[in-house]
N, C-alpha and C. Protein backbone atom coordinates (compact mmCIF):
# COMPACT_ATOMS: atom_id res chain seq x y z
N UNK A 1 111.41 75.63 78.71
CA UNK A 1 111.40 74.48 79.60
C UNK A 1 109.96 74.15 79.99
N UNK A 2 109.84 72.94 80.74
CA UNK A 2 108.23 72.70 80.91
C UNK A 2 108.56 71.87 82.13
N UNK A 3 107.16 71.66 82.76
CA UNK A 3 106.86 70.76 84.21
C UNK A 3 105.70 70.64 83.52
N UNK A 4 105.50 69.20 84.82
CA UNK A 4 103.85 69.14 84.22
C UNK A 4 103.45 69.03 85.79
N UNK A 5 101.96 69.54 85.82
CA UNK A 5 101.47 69.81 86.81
C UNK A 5 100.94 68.36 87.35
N UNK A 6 100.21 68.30 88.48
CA UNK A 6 99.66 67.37 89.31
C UNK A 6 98.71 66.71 88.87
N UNK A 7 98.04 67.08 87.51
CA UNK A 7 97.21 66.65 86.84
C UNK A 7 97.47 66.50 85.52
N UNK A 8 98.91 66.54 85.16
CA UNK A 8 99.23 66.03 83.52
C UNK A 8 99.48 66.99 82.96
N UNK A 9 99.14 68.26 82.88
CA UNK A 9 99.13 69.34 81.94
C UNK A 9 100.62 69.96 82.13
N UNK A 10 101.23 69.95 80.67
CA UNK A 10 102.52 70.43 80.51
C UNK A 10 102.04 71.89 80.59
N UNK A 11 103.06 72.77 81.47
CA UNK A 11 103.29 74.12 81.39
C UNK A 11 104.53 74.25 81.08
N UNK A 12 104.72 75.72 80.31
CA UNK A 12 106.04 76.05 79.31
C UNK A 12 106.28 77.09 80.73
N UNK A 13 107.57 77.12 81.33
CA UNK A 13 107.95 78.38 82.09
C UNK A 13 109.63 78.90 81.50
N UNK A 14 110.09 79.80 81.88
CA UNK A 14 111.77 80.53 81.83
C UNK A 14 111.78 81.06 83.01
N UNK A 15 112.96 80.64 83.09
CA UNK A 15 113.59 81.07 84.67
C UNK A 15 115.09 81.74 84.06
N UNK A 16 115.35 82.52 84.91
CA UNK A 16 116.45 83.21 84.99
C UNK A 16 117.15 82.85 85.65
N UNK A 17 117.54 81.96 86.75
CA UNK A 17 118.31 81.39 87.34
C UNK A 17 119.77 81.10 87.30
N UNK A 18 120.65 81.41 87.71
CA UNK A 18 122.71 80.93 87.74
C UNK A 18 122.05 79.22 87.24
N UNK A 19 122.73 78.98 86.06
CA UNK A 19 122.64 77.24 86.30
C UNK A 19 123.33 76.83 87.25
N UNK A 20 123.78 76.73 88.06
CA UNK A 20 124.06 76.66 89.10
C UNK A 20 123.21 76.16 90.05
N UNK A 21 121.84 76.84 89.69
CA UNK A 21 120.63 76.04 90.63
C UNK A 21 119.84 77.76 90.85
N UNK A 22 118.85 77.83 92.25
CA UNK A 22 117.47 78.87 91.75
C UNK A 22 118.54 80.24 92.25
N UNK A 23 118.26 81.13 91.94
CA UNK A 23 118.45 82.49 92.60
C UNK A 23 117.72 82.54 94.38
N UNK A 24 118.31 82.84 95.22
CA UNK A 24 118.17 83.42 96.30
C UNK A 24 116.64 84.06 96.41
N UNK A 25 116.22 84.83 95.09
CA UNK A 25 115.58 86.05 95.92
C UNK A 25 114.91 85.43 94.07
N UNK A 26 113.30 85.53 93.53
CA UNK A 26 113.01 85.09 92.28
C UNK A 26 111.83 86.00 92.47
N UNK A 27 111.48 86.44 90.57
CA UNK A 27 110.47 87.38 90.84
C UNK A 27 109.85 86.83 89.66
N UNK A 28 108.09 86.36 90.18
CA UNK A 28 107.48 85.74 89.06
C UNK A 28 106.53 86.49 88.43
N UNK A 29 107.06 86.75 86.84
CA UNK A 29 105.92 86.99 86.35
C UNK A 29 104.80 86.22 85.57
N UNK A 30 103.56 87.06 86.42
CA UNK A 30 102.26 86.44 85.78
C UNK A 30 101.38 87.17 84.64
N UNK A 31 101.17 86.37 83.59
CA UNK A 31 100.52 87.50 82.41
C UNK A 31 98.71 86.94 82.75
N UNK A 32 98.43 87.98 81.86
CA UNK A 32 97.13 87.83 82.15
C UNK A 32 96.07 87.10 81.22
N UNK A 33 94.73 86.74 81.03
CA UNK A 33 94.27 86.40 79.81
C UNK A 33 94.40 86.62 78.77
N UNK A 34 94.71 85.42 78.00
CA UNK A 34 94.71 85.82 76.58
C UNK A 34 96.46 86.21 75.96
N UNK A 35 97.39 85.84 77.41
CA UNK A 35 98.54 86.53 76.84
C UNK A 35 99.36 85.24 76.95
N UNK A 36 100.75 85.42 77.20
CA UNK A 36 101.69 84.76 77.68
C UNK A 36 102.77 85.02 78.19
N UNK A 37 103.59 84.03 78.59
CA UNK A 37 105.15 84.84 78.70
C UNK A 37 105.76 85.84 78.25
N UNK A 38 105.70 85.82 76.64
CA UNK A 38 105.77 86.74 76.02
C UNK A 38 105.68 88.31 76.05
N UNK A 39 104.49 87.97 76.73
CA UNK A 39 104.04 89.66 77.40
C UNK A 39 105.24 90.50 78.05
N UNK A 40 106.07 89.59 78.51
CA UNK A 40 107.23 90.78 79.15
C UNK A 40 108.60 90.58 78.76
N UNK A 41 108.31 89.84 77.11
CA UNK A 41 109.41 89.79 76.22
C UNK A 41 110.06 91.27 76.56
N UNK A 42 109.67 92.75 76.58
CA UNK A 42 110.67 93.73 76.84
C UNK A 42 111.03 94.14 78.60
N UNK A 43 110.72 92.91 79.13
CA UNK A 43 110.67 93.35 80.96
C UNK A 43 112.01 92.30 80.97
N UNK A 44 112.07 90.86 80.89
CA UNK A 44 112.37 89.64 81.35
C UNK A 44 113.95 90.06 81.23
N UNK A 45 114.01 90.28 79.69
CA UNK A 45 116.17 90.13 79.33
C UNK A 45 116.68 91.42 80.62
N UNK A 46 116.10 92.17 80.11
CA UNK A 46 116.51 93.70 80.85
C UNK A 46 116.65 93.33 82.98
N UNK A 47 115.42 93.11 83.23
CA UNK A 47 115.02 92.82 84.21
C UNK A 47 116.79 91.65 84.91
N UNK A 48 116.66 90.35 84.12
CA UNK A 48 117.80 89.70 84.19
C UNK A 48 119.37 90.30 84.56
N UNK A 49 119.65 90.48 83.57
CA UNK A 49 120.71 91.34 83.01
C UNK A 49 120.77 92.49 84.46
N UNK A 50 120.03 93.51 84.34
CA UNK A 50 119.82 94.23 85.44
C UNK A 50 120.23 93.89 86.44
N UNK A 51 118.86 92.66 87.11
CA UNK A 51 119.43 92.49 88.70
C UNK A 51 120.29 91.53 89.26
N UNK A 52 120.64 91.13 87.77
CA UNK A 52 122.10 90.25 87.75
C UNK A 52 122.80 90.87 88.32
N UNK A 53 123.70 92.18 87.53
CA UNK A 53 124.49 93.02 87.01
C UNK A 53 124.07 93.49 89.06
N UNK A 54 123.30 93.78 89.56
CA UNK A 54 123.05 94.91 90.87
C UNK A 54 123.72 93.35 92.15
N UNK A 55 124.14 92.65 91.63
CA UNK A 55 124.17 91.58 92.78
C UNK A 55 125.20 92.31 93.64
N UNK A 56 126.52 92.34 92.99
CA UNK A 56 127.43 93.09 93.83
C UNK A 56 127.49 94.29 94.42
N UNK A 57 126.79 95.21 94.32
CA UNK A 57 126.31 96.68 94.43
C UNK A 57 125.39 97.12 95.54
N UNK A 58 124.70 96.14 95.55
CA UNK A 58 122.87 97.02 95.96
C UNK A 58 123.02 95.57 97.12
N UNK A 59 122.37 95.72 98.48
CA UNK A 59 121.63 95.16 99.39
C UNK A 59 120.11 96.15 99.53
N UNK A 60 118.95 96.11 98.62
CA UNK A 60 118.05 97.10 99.04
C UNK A 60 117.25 96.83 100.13
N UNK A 61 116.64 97.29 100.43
CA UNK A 61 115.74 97.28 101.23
C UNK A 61 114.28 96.96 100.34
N UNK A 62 113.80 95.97 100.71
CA UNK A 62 111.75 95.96 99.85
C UNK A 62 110.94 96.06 100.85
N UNK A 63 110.40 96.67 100.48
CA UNK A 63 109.16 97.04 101.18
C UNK A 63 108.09 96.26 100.89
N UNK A 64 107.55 95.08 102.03
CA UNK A 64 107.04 94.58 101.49
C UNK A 64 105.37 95.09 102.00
N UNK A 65 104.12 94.28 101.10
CA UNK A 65 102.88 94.39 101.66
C UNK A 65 102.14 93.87 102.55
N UNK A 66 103.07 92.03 102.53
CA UNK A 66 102.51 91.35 103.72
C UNK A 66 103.01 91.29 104.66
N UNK A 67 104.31 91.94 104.75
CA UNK A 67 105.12 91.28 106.15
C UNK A 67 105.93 92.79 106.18
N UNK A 68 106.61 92.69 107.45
CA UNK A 68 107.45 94.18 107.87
C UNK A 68 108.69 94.21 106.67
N UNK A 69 108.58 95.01 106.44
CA UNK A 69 109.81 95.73 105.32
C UNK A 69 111.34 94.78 105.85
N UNK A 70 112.45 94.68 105.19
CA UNK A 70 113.29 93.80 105.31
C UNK A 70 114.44 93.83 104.43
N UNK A 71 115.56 93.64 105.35
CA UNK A 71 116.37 93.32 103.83
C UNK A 71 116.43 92.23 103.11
N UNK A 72 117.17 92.31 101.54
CA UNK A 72 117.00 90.62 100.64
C UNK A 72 118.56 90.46 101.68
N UNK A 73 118.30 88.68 101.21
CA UNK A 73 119.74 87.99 101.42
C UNK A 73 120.92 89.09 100.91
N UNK A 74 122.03 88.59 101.61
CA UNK A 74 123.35 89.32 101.62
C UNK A 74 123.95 89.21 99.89
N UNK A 75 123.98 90.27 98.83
CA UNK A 75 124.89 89.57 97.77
C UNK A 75 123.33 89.13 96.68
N UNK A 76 122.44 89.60 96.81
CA UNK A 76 121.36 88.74 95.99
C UNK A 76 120.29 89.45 95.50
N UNK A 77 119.75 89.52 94.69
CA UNK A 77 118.78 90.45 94.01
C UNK A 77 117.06 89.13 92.90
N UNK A 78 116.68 90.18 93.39
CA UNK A 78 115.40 88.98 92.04
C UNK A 78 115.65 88.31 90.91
N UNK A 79 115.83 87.52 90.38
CA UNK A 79 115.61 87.22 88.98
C UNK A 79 114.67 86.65 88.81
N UNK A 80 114.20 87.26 87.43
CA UNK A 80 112.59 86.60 86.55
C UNK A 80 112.56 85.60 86.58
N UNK A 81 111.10 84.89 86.69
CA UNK A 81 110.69 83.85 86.00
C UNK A 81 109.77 84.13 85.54
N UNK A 82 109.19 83.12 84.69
CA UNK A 82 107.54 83.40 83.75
C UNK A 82 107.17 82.45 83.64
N UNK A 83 105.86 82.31 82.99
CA UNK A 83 105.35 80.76 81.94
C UNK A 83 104.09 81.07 81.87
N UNK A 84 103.71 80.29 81.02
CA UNK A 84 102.25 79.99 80.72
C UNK A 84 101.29 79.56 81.13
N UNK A 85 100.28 80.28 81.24
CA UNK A 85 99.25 79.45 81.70
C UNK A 85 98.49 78.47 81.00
N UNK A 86 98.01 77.34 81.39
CA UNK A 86 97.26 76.66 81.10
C UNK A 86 96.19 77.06 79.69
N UNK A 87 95.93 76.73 78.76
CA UNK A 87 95.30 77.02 77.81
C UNK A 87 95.73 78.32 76.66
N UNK A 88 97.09 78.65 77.46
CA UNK A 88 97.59 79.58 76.70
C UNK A 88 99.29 79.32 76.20
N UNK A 89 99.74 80.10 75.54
CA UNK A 89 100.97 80.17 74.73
C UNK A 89 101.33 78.73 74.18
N UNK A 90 102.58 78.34 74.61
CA UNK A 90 103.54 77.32 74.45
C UNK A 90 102.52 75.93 75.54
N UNK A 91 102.24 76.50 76.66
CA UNK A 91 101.36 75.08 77.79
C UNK A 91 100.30 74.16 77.04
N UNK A 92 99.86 73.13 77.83
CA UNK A 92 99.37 72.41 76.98
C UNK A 92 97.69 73.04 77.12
N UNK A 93 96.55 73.01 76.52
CA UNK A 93 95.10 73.28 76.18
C UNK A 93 94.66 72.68 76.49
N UNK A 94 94.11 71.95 77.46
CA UNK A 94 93.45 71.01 77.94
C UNK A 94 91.68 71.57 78.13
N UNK A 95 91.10 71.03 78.23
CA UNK A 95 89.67 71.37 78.06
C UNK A 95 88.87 71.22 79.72
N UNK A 96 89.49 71.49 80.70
CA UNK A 96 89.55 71.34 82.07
C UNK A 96 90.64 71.64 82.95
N UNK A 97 90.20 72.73 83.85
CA UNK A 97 91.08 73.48 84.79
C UNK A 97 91.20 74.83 84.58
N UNK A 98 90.04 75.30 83.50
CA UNK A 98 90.37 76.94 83.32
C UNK A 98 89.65 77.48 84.05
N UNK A 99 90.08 77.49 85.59
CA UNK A 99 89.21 78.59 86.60
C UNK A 99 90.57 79.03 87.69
N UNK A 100 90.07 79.92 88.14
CA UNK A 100 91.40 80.73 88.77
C UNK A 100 92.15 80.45 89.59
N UNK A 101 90.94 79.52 90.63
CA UNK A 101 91.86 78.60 91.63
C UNK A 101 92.83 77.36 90.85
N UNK A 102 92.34 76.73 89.75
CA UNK A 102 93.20 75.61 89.28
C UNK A 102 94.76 75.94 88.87
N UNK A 103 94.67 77.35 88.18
CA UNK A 103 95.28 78.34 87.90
C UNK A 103 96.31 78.19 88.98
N UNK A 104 95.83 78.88 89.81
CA UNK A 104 96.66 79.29 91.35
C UNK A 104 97.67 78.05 91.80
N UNK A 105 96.68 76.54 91.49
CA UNK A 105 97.23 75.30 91.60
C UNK A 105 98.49 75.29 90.83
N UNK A 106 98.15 75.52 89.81
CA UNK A 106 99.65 75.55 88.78
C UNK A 106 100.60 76.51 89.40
N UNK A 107 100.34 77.14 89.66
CA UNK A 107 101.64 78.42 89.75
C UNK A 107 102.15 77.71 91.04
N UNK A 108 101.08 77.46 92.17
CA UNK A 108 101.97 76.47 93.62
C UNK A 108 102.56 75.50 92.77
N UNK A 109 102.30 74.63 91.67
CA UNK A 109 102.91 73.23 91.43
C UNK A 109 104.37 73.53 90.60
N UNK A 110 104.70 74.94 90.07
CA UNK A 110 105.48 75.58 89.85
C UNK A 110 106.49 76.06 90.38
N UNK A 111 105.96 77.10 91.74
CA UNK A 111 107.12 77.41 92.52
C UNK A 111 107.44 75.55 93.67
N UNK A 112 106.89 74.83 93.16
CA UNK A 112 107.26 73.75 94.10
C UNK A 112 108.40 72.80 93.24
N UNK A 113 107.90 72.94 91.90
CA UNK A 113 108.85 72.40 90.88
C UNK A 113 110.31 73.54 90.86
N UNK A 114 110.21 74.55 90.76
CA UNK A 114 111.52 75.41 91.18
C UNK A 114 112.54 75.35 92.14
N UNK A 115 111.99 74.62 93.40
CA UNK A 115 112.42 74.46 94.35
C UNK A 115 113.23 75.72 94.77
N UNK A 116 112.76 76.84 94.96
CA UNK A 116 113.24 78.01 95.60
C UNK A 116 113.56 77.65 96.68
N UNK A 117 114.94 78.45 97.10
CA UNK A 117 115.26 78.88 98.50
C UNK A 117 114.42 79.55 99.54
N UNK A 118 113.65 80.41 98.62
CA UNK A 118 112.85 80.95 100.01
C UNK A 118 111.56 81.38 99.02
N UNK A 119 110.52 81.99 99.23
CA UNK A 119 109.87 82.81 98.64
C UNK A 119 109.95 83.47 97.66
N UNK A 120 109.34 83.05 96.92
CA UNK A 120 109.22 84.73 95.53
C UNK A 120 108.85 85.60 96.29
N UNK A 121 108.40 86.86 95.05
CA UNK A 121 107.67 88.13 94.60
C UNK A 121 107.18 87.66 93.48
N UNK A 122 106.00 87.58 93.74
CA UNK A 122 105.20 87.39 92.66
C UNK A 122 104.57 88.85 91.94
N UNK A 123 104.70 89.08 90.65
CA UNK A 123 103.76 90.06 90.51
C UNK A 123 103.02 89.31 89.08
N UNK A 124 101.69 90.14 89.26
CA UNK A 124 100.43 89.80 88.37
C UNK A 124 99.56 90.79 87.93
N UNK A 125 99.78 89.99 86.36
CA UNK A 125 98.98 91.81 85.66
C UNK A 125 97.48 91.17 85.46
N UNK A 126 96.44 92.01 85.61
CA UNK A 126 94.92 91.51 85.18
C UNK A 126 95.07 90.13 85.70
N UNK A 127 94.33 89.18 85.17
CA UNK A 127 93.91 88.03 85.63
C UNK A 127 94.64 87.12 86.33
N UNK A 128 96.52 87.65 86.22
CA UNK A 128 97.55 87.31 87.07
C UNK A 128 97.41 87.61 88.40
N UNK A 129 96.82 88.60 88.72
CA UNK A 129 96.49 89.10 90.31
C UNK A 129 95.68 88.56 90.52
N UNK A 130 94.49 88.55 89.94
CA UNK A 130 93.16 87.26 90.73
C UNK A 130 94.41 85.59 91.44
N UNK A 131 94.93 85.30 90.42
CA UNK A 131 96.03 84.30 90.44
C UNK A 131 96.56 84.42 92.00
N UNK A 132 96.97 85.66 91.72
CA UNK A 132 98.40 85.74 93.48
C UNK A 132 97.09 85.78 94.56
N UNK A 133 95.83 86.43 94.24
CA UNK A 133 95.33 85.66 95.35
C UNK A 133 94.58 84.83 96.16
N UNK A 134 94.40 84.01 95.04
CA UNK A 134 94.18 82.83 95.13
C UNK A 134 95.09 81.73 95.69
N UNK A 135 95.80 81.98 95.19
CA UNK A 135 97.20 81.71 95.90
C UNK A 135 97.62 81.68 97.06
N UNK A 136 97.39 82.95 97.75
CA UNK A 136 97.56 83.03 99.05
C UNK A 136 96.60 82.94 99.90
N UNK A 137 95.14 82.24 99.24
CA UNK A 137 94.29 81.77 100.08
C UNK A 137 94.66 80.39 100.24
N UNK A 138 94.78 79.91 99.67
CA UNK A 138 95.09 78.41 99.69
C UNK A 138 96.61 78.07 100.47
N UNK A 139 97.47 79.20 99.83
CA UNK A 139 99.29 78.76 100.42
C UNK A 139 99.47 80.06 101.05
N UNK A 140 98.85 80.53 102.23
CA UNK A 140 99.04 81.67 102.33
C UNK A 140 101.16 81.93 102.47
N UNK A 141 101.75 80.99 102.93
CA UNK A 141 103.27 81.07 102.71
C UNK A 141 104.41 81.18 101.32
N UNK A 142 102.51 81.32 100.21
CA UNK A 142 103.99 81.06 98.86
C UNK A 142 104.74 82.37 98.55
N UNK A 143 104.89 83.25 99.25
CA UNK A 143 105.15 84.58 98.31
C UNK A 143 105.59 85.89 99.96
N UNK A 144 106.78 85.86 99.36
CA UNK A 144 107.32 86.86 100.20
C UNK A 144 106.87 88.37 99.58
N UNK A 145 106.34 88.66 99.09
CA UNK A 145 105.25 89.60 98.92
C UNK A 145 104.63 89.82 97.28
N UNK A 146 104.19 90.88 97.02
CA UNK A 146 102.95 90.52 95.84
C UNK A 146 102.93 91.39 95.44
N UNK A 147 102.93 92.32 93.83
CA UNK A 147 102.76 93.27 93.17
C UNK A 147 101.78 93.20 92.06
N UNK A 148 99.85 93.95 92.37
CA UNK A 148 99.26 93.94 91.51
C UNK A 148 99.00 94.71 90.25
N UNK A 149 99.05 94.22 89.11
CA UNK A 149 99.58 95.33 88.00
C UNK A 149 97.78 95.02 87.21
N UNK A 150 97.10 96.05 86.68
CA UNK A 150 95.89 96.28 85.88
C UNK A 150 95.05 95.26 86.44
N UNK A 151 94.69 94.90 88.11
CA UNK A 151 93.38 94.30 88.53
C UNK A 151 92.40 94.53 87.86
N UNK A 152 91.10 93.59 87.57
CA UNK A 152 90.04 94.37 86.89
C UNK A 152 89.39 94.45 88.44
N UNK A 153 88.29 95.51 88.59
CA UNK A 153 87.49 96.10 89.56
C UNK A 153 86.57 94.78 89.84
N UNK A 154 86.24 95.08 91.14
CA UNK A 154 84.91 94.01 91.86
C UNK A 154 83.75 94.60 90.77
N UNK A 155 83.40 93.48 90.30
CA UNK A 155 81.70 93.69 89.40
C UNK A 155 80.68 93.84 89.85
N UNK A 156 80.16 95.09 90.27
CA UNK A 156 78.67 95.27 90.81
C UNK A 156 77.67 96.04 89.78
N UNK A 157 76.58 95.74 89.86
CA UNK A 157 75.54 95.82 89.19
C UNK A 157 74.36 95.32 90.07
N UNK A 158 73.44 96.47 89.90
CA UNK A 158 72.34 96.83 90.49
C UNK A 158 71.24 95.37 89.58
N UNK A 159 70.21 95.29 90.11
CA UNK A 159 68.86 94.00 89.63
C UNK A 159 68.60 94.99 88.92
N UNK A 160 68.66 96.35 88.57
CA UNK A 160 67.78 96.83 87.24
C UNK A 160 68.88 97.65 86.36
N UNK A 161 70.07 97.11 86.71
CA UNK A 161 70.75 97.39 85.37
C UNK A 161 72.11 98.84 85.64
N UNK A 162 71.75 99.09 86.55
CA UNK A 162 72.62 100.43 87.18
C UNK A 162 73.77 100.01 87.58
N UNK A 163 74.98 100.53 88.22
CA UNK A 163 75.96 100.73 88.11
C UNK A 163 75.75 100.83 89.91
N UNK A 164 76.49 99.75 91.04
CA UNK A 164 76.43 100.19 92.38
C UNK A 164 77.92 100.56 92.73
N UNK A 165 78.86 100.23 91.92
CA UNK A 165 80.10 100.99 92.37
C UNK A 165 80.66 101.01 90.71
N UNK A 166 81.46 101.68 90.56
CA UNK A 166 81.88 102.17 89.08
C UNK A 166 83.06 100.87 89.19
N UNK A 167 83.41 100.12 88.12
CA UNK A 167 83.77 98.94 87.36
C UNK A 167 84.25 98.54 86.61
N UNK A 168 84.84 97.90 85.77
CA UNK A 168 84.97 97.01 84.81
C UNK A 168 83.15 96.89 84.37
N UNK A 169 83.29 97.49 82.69
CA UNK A 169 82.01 97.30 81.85
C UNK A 169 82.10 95.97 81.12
N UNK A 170 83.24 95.24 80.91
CA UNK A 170 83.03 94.05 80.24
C UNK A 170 82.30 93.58 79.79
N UNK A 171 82.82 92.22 80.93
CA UNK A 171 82.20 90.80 81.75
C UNK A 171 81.73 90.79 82.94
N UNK A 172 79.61 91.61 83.09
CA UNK A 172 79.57 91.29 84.63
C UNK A 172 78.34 90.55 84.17
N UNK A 173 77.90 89.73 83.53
CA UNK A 173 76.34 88.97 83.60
C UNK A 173 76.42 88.34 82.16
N UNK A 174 75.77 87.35 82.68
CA UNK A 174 75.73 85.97 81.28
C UNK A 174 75.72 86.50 80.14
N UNK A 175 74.82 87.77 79.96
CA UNK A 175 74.73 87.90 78.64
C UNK A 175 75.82 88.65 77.66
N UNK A 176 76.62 89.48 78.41
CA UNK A 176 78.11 89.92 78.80
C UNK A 176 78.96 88.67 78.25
N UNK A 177 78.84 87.66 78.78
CA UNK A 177 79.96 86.72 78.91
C UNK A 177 79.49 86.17 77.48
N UNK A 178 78.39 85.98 77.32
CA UNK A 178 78.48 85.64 75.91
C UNK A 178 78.33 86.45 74.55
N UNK A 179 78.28 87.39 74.62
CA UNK A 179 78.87 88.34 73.93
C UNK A 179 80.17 88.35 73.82
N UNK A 180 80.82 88.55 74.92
CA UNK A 180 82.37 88.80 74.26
C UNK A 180 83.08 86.81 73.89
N UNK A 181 81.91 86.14 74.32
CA UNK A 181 82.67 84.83 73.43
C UNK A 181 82.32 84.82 71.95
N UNK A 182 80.93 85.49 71.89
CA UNK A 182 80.92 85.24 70.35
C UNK A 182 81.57 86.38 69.63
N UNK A 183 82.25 87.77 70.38
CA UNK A 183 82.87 88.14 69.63
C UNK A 183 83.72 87.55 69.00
N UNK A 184 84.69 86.60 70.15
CA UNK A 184 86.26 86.16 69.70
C UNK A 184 85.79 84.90 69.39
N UNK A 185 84.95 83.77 69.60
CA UNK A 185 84.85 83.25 67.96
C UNK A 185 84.68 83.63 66.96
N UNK A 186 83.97 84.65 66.40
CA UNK A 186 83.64 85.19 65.26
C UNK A 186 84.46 86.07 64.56
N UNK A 187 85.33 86.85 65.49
CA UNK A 187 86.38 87.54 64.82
C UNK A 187 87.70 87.76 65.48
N UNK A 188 88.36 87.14 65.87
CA UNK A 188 89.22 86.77 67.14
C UNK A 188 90.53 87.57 66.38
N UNK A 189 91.07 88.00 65.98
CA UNK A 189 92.01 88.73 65.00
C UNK A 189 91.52 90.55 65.79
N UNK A 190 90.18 90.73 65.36
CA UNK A 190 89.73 91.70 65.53
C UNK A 190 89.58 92.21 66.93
N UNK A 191 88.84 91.02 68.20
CA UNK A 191 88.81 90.86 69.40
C UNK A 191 90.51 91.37 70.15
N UNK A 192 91.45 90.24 69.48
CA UNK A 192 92.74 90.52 70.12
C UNK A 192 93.46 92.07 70.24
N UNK A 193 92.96 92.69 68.71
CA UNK A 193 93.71 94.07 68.42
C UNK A 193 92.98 95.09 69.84
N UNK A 194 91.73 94.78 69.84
CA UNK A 194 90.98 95.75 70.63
C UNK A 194 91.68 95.66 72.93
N UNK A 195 92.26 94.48 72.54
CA UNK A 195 92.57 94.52 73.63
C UNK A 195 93.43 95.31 74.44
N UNK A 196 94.79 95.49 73.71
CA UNK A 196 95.51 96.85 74.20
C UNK A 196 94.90 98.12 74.60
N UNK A 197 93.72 98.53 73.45
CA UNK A 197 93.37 99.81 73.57
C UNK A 197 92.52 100.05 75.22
N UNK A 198 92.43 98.63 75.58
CA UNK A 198 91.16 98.65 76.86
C UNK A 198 92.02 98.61 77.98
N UNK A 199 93.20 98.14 77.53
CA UNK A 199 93.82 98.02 78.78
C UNK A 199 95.13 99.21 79.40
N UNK A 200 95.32 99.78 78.22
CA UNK A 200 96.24 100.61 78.26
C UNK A 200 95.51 102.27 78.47
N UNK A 201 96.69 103.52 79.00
CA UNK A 201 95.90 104.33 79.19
C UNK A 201 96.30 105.47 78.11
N UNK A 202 96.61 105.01 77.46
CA UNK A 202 97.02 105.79 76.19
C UNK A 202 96.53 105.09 75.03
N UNK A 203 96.61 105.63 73.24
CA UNK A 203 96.85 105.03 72.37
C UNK A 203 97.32 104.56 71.92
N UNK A 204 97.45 102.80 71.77
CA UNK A 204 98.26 101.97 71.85
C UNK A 204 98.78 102.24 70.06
N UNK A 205 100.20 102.12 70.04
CA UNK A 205 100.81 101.67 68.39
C UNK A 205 100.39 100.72 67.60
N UNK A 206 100.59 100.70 66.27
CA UNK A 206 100.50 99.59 65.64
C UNK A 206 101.53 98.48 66.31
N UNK A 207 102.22 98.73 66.68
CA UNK A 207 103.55 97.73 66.91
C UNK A 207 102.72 97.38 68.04
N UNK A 208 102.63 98.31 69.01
CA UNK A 208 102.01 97.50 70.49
C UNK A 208 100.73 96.05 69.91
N UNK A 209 99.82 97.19 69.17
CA UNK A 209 98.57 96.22 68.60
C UNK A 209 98.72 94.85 68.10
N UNK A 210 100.24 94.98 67.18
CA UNK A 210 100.27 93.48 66.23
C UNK A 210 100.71 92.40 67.56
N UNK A 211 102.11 92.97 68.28
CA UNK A 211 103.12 92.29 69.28
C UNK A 211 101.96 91.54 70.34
N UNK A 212 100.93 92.26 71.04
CA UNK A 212 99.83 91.52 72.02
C UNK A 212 98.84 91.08 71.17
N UNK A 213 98.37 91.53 69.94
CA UNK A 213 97.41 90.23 69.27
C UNK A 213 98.21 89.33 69.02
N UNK A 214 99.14 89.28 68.55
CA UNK A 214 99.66 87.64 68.07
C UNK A 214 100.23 86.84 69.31
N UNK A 215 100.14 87.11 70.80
CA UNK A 215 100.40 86.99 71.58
C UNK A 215 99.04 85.97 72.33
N UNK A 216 97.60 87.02 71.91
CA UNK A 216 96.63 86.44 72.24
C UNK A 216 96.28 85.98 71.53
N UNK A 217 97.02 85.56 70.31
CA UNK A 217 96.13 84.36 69.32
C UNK A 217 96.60 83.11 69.36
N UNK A 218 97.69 82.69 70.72
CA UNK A 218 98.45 82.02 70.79
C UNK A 218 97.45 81.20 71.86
N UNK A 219 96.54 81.65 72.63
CA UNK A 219 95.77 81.59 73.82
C UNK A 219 94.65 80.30 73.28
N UNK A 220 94.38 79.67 73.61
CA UNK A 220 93.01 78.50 73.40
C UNK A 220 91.75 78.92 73.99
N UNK A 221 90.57 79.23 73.61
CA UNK A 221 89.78 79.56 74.55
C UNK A 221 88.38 79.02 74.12
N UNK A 222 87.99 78.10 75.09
CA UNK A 222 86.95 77.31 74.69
C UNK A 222 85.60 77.88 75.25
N UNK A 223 84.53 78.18 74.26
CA UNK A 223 83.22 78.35 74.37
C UNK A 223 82.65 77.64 75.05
């Protein structure tokens, strides 16, 4: 399915929702650079199915981070949503709006196009968490609470090259940033495979390797 945002740009999202209209209680996932929806092709069916299946059963209790712990609605449990971001998967590539707040814009122009009953749970892996909070600088009301999955670290670096708190080695200085662009113009096949191994804390499979490169080759990313 797709919306288009406040500025034209089609985004691809899936919702899990009763057609019937939104779920009570919705849990959004956000993927990170370079990925897509896709990314939780083995989270989303299961996840569904799951807290479908727990509606009649379970009133839990969540614990949340921003607000006092609580119960969900009577009879109601999360269901997924997802989509794309801007310049990536199935959404449209537009050559303007790839910064985190515009980002953040989409995901508000999203849960506003959903028309939820109340609040998500948003959770966000890597560049999805910059996302949620951004988000809640701007809407601090969109999100009945927030789950950050692989943040990258605050980037510090000393004027002569040292290390002032331990980091993310990436992307912290221009010359950084263009390095890893001319990696993935130059060999972007090669760039994508390497990405699991950085992000994961084990040795990623061939299967893991092919399933998130062809995932991030789906991504637009302009120099």
């Amino acid at each position: 399915m797709y919306f288009t945002t406040n500025d034209d740009v089609r985004i691809f999202y899936e919702d899990s929702a009763p057609s019937g209209g939104a779920s009570d209680l919705t849990l959004v996932l956000i993927h990170g650079w370079s990925g897509s929806h896709r990314a939780f092709k083995h989270n989303f069916e299961p996840l569904a199915n799951t807290l479908e299946s727990s509606v009649s059963h379970h009133n839990p209790t969540i614990h949340l981070p921003l607000r006092t712990p609580q119960k969900t609605p009577p009879n109601t449990f999360p269901l997924p949503a997802a989509f794309d971001l801007r310049g990536h998967g199935a959404s449209d590539k537009p050559s303007h709006g790839l910064h985190v707040a515009r980002l953040a814009l989409d995901l508000h122009n999203l849960l506003t196009h959903l028309a939820l009953p109340s609040p998500p749970v948003l959770l966000g892996t890597s560049l999805g968490s910059a996302l949620i909070w951004s988000l809640l600088e701007l809407f601090p009301a969109s999100a009945r609470a927030a789950i950050f999955v692989d943040q990258a670290p605050l980037q510090n670096v000393k004027p002569d090259g040292t290390w002032r708190t331990q980091g993310s080695k990436g992307i912290f200085d221009a010359a950084s940033t263009g390095f890893v662009l001319g990696q993935l113009v130059a060999n972007p096949s090669a760039f994508h495979a390497g990405t699991p191994a950085a992000c994961m804390g084990r040795a990623p499979t061939e299967a893991e390797i092919g399933f998130f490169g062809a995932i991030a080759g789906e991504a637009s990313v302009e120099a």
